[in-house]
N, C-alpha and C. Protein backbone atom coordinates (compact mmCIF):
# COMPACT_ATOMS: atom_id res chain seq x y z
N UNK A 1 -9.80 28.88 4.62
CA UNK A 1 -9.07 27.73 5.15
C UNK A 1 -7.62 28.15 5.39
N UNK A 2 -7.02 27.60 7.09
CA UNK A 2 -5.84 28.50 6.63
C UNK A 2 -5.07 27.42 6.06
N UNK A 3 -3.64 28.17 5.72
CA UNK A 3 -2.38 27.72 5.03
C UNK A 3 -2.35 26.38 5.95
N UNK A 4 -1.31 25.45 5.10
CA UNK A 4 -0.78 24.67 5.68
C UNK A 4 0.56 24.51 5.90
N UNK A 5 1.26 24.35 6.88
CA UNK A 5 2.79 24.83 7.62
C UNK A 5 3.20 23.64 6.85
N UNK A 6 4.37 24.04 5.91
CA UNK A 6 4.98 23.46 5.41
C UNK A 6 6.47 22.69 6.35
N UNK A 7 6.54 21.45 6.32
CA UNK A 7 7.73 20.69 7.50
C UNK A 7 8.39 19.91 6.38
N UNK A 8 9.87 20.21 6.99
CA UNK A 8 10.38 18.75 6.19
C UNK A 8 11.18 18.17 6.82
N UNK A 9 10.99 16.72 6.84
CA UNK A 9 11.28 15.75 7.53
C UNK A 9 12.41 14.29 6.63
N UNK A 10 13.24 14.02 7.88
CA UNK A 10 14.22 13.08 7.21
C UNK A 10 14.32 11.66 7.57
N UNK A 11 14.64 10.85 6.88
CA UNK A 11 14.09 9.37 7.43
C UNK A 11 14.82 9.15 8.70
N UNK A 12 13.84 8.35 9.73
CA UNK A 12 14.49 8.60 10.69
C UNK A 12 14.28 9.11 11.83
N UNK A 13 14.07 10.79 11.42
CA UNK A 13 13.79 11.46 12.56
C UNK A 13 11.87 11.89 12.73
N UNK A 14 11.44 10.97 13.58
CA UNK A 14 10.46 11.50 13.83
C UNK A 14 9.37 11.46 12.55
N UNK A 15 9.94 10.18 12.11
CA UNK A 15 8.98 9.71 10.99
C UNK A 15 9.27 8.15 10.73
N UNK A 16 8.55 7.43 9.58
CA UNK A 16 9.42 5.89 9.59
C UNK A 16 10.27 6.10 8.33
N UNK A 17 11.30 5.47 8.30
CA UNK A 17 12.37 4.71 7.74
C UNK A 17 11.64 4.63 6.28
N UNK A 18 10.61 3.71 6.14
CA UNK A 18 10.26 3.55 4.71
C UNK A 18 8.62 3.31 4.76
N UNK A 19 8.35 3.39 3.65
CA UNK A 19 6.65 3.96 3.14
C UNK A 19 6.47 2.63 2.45
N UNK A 20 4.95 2.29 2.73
CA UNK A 20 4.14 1.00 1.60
C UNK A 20 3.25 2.39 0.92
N UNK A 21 2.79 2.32 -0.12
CA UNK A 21 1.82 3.15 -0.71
C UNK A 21 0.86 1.62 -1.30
N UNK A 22 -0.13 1.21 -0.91
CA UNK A 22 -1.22 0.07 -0.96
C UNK A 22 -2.36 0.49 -1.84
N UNK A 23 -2.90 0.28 -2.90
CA UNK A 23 -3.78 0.25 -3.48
C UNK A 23 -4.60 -0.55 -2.60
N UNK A 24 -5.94 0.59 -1.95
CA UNK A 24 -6.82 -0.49 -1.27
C UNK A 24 -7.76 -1.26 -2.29
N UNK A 25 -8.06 -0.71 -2.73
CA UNK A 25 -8.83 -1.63 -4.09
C UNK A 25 -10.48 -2.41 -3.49
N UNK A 26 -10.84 -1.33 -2.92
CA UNK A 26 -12.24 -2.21 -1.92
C UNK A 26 -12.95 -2.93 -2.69
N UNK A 27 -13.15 -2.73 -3.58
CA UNK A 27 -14.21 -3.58 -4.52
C UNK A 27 -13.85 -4.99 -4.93
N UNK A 28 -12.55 -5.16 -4.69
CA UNK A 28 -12.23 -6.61 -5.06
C UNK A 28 -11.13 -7.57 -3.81
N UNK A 29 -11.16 -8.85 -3.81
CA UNK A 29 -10.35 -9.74 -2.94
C UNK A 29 -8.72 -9.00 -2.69
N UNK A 30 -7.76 -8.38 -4.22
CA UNK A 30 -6.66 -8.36 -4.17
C UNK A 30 -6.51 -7.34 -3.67
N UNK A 31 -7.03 -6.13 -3.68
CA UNK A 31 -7.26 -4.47 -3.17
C UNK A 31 -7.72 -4.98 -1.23
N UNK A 32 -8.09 -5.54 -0.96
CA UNK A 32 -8.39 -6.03 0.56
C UNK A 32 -6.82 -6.65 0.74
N UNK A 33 -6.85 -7.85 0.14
CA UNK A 33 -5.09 -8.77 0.50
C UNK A 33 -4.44 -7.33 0.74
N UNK A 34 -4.12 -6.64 -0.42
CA UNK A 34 -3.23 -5.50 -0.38
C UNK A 34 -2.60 -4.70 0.85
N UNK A 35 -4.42 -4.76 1.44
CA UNK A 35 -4.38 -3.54 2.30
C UNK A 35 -3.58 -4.50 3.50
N UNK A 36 -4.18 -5.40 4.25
CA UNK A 36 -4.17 -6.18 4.95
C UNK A 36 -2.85 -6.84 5.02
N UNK A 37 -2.08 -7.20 4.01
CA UNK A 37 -0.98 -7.75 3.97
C UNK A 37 -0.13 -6.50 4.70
N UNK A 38 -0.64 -5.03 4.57
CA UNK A 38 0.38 -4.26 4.47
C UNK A 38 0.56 -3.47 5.77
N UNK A 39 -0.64 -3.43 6.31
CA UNK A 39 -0.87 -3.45 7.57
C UNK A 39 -0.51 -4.67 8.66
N UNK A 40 -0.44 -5.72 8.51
CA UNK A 40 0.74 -6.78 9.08
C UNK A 40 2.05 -6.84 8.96
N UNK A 41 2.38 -6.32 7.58
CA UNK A 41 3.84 -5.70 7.28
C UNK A 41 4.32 -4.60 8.90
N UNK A 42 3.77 -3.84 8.69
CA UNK A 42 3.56 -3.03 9.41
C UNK A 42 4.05 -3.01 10.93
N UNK A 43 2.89 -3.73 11.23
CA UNK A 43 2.61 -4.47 12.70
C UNK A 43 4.08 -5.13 13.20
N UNK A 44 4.36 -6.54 12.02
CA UNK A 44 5.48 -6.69 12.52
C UNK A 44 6.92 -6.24 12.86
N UNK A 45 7.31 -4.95 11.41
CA UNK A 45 8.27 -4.70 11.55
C UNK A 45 8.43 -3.45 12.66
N UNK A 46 7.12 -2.63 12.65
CA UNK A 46 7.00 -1.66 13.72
C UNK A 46 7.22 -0.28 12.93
N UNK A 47 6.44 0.62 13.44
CA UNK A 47 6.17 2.28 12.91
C UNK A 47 7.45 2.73 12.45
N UNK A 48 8.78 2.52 13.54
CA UNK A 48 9.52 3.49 13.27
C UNK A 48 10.29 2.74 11.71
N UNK A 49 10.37 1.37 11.88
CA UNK A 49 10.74 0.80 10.41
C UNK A 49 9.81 0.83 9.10
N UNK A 50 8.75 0.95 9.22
CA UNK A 50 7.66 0.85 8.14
C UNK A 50 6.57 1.74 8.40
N UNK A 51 5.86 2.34 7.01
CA UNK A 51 4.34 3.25 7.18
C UNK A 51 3.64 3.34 6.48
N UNK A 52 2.75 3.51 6.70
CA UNK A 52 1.72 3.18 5.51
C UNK A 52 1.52 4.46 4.76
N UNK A 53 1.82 5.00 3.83
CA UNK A 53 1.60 6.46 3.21
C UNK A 53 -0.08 6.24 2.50
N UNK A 54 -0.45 7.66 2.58
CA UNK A 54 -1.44 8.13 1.94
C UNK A 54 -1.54 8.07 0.59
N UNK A 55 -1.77 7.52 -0.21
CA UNK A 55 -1.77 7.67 -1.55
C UNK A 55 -3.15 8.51 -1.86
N UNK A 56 -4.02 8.79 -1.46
CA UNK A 56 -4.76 10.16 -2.13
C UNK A 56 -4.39 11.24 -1.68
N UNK A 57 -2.82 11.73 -0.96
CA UNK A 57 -2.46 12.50 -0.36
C UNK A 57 -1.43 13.10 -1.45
N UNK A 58 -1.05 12.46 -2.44
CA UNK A 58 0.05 13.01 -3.44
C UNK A 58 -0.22 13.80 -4.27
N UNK A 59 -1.36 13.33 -5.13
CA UNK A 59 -1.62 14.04 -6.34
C UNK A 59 -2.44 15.39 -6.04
N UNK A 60 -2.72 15.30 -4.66
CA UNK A 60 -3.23 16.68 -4.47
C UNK A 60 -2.27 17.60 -3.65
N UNK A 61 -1.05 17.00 -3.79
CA UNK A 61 0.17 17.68 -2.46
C UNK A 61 -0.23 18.10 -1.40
N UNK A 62 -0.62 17.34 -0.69
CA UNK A 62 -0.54 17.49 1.22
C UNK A 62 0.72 17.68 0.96
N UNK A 63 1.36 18.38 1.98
CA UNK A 63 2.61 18.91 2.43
C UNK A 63 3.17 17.53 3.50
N UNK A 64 2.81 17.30 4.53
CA UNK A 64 3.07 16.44 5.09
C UNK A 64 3.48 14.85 4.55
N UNK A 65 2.66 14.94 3.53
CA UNK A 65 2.40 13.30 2.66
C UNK A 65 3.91 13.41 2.20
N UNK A 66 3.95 14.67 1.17
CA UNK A 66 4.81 14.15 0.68
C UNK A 66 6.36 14.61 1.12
N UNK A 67 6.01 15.03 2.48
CA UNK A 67 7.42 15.20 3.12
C UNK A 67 8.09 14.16 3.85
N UNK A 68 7.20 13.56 3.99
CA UNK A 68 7.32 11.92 4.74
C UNK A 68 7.72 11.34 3.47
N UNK A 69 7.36 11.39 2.13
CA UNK A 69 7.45 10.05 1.02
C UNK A 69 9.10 11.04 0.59
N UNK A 70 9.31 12.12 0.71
CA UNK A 70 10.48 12.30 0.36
C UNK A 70 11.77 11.90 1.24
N UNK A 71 11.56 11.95 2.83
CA UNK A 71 12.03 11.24 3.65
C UNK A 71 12.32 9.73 3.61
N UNK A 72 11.35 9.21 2.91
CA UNK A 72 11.52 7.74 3.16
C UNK A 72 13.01 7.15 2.71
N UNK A 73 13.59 6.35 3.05
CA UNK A 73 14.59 5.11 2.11
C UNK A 73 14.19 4.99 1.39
N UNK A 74 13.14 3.92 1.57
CA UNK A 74 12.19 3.27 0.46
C UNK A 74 10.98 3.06 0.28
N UNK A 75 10.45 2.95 -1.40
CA UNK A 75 9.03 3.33 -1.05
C UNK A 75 8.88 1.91 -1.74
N UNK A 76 7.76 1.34 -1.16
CA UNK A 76 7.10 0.27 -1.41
C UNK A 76 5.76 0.29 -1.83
N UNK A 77 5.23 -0.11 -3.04
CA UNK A 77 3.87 -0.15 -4.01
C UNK A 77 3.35 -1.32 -3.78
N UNK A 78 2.04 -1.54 -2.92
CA UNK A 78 1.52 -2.96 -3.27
C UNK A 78 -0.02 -3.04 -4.06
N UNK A 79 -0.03 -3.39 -5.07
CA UNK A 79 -1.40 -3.61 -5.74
C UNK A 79 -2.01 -5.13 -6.20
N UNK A 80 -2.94 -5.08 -5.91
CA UNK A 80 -3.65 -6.27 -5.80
C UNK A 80 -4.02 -6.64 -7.41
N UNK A 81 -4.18 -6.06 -8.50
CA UNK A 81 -4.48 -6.37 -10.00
C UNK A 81 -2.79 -6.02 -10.40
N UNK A 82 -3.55 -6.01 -11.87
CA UNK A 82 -2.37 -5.81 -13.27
C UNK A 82 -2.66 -3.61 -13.78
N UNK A 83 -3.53 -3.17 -12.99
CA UNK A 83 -3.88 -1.66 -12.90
C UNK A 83 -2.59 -1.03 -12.74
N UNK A 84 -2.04 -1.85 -11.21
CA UNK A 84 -0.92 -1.19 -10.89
C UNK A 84 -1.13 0.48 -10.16
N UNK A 85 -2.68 0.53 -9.64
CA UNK A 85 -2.87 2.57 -9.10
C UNK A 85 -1.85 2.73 -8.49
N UNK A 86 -1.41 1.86 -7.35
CA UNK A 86 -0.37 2.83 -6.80
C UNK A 86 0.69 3.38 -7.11
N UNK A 87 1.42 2.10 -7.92
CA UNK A 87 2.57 2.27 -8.55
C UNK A 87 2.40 3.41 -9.40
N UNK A 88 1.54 3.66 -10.15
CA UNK A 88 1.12 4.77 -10.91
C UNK A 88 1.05 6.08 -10.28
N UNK A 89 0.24 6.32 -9.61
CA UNK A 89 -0.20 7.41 -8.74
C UNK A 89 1.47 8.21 -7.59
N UNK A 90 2.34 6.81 -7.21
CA UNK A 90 3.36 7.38 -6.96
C UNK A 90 4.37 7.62 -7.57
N UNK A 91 4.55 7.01 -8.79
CA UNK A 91 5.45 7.56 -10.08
C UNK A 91 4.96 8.91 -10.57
N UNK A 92 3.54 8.86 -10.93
CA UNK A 92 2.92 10.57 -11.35
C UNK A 92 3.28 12.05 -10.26
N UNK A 93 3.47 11.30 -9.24
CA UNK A 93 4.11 12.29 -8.11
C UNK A 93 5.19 13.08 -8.16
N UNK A 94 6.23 11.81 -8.61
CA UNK A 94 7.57 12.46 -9.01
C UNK A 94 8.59 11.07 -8.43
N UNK A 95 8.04 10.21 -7.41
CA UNK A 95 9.07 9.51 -6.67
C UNK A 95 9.62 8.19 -7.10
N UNK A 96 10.93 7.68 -6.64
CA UNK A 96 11.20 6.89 -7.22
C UNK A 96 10.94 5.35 -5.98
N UNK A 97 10.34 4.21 -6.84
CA UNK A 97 9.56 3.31 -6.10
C UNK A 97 10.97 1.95 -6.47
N UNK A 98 10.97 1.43 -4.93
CA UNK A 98 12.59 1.11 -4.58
C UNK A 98 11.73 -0.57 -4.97
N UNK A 99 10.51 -1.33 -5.39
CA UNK A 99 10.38 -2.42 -5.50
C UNK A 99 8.27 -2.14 -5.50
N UNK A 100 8.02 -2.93 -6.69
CA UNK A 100 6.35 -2.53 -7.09
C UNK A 100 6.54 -4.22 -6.56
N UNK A 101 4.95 -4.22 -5.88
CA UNK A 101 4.25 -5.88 -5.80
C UNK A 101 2.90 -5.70 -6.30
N UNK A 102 2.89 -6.46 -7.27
CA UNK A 102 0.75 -6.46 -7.70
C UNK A 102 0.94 -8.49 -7.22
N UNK A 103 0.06 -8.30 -6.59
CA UNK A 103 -0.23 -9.59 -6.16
C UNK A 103 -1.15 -11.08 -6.99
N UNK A 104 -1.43 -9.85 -8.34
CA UNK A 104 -2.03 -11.07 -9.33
C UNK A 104 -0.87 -11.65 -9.82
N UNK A 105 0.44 -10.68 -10.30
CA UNK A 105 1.12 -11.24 -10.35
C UNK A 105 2.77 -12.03 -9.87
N UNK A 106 2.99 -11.76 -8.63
CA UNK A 106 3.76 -12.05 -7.53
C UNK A 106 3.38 -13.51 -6.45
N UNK A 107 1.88 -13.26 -6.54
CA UNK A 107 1.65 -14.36 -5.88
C UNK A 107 0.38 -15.70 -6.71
N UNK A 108 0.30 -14.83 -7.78
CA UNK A 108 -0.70 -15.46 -8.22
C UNK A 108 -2.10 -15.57 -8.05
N UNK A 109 -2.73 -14.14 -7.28
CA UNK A 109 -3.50 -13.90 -6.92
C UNK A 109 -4.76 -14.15 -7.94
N UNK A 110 -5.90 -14.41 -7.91
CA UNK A 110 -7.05 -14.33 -9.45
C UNK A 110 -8.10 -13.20 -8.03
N UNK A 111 -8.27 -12.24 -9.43
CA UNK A 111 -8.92 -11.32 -8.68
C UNK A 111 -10.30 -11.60 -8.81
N UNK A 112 -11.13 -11.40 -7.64
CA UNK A 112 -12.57 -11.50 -7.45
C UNK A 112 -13.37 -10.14 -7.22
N UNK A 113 -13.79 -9.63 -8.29
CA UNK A 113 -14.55 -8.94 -8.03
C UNK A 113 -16.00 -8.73 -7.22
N UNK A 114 -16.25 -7.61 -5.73
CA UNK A 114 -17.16 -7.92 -5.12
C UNK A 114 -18.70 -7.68 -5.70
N UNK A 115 -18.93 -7.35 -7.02
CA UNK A 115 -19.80 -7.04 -7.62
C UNK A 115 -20.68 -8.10 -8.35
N UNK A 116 -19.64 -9.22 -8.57
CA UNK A 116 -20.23 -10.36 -9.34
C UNK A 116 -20.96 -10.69 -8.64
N UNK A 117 -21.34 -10.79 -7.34
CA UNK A 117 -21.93 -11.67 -6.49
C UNK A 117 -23.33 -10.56 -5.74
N UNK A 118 -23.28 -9.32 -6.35
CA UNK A 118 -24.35 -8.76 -5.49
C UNK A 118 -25.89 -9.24 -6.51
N UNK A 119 -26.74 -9.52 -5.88
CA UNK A 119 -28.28 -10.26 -6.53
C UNK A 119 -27.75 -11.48 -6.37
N UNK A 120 -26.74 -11.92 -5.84
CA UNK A 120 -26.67 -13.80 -6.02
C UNK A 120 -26.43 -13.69 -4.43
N UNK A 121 -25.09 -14.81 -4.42
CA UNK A 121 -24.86 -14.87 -3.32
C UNK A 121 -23.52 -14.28 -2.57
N UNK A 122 -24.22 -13.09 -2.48
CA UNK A 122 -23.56 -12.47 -1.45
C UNK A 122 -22.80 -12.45 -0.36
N UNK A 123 -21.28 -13.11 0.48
CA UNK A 123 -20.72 -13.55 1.20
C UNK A 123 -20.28 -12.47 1.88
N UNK A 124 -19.86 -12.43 2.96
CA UNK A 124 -19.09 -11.08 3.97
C UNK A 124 -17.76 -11.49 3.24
N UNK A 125 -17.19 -9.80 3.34
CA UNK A 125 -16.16 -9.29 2.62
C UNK A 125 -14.95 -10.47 2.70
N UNK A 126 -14.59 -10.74 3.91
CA UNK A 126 -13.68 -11.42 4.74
C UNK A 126 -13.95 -12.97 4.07
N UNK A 127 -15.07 -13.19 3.61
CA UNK A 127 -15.25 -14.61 2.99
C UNK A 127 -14.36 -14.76 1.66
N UNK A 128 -13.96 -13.20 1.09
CA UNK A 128 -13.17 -13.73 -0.23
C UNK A 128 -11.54 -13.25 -0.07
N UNK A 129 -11.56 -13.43 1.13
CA UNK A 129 -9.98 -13.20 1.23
C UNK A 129 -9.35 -14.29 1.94
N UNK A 130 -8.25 -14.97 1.81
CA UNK A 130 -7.47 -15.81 1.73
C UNK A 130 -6.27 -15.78 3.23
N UNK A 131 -6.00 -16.14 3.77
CA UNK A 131 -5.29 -15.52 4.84
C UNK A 131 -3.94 -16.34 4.34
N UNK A 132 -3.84 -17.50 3.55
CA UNK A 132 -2.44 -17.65 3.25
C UNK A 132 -2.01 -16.67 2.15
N UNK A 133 -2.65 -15.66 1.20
CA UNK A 133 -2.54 -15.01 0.40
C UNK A 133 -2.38 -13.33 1.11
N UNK A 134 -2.47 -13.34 2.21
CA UNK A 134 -2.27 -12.31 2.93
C UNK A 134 -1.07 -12.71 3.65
N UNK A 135 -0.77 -13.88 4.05
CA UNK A 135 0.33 -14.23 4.64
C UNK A 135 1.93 -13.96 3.29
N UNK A 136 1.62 -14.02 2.13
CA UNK A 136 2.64 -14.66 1.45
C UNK A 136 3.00 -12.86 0.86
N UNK A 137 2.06 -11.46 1.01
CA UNK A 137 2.14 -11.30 0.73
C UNK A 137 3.02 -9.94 1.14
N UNK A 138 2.35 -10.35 3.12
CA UNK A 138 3.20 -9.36 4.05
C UNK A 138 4.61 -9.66 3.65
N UNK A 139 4.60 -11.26 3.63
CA UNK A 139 6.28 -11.71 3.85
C UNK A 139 7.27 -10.86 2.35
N UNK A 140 6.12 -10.72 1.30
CA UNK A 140 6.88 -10.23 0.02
C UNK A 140 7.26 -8.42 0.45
N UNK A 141 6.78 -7.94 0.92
CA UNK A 141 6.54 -6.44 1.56
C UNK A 141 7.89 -6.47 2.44
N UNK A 142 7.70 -7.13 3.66
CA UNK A 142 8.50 -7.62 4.66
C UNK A 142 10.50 -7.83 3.76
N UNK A 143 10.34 -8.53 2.49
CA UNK A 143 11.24 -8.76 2.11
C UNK A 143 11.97 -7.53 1.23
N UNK A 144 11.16 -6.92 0.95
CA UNK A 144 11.48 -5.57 0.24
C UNK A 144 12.15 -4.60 1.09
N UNK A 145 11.64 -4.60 2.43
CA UNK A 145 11.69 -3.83 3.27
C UNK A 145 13.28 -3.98 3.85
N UNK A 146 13.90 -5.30 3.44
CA UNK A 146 15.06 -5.92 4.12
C UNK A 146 15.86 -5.65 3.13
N UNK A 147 15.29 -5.70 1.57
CA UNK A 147 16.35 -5.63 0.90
C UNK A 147 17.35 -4.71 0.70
């Protein structure tokens, strides 16, 4: 496999401004909000202001990952439980995280696990997610991003 070309990059140039690192958390409602909130974050403020970083990209040092997360302003953690992976996973890195959101407790999220319901009744994914709880949670992302 060859090497990988090591780049380093500064906020700004030819990268975005600041990083969300999102615990997707597929198995449950708050790990979906997470993702989703953060990806509307996103959307609205636009690439060159906001990005979504790799978080299984750190602990194994991609070069790129973390030349972008060293670039950033600011890094933004959103997790959907009281686990906290991302926040974790980007502290174990080395970096310093400019504002953590877990949405159980920021917005008051109650987490639903998608497991309780397999042999019962089974709903599409999208049935246990909340769109004012995705709304409240871009705007918390969104606000970090300003601060």
């Amino acid at each position: 496999m060859p090497e990988e070309k090591q780049m380093e990059w500064r906020a700004g140039e030819n990268t975005h401004e600041n990083l969300i690192y999102a615990c997707f958390g597929g198995l449950s409602n708050t790990g979906i909000t997470a993702t989703l909130a953060s990806m509307e974050a996103v959307n609205e403020l636009g690439l060159k202001k906001l990005g979504i970083g790799c978080l299984a990209g750190l602990p194994i040092e991609v070069g790129p990952v973390l030349g972008k997360t060293k670039a950033a302003k600011k890094i933004i953690t959103v997790d959907g439980c009281p686990f906290e992976c991302s926040k974790k996973v980007v502290e174990r890195a080395g970096f310093k995280i400019a504002r953590s959101i877990v949405l159980a407790r920021d917005i008051g999220m109650k987490k639903k696990p998608f497991h309780e319901d397999i042999g019962g009744d089974l709903k599409g994914m999208m049935d246990y997610v909340s769109p004012e709880d995705v709304r409240k949670a871009k705007e918390l992302i969104i606000q970090a991003v300003k601060e």
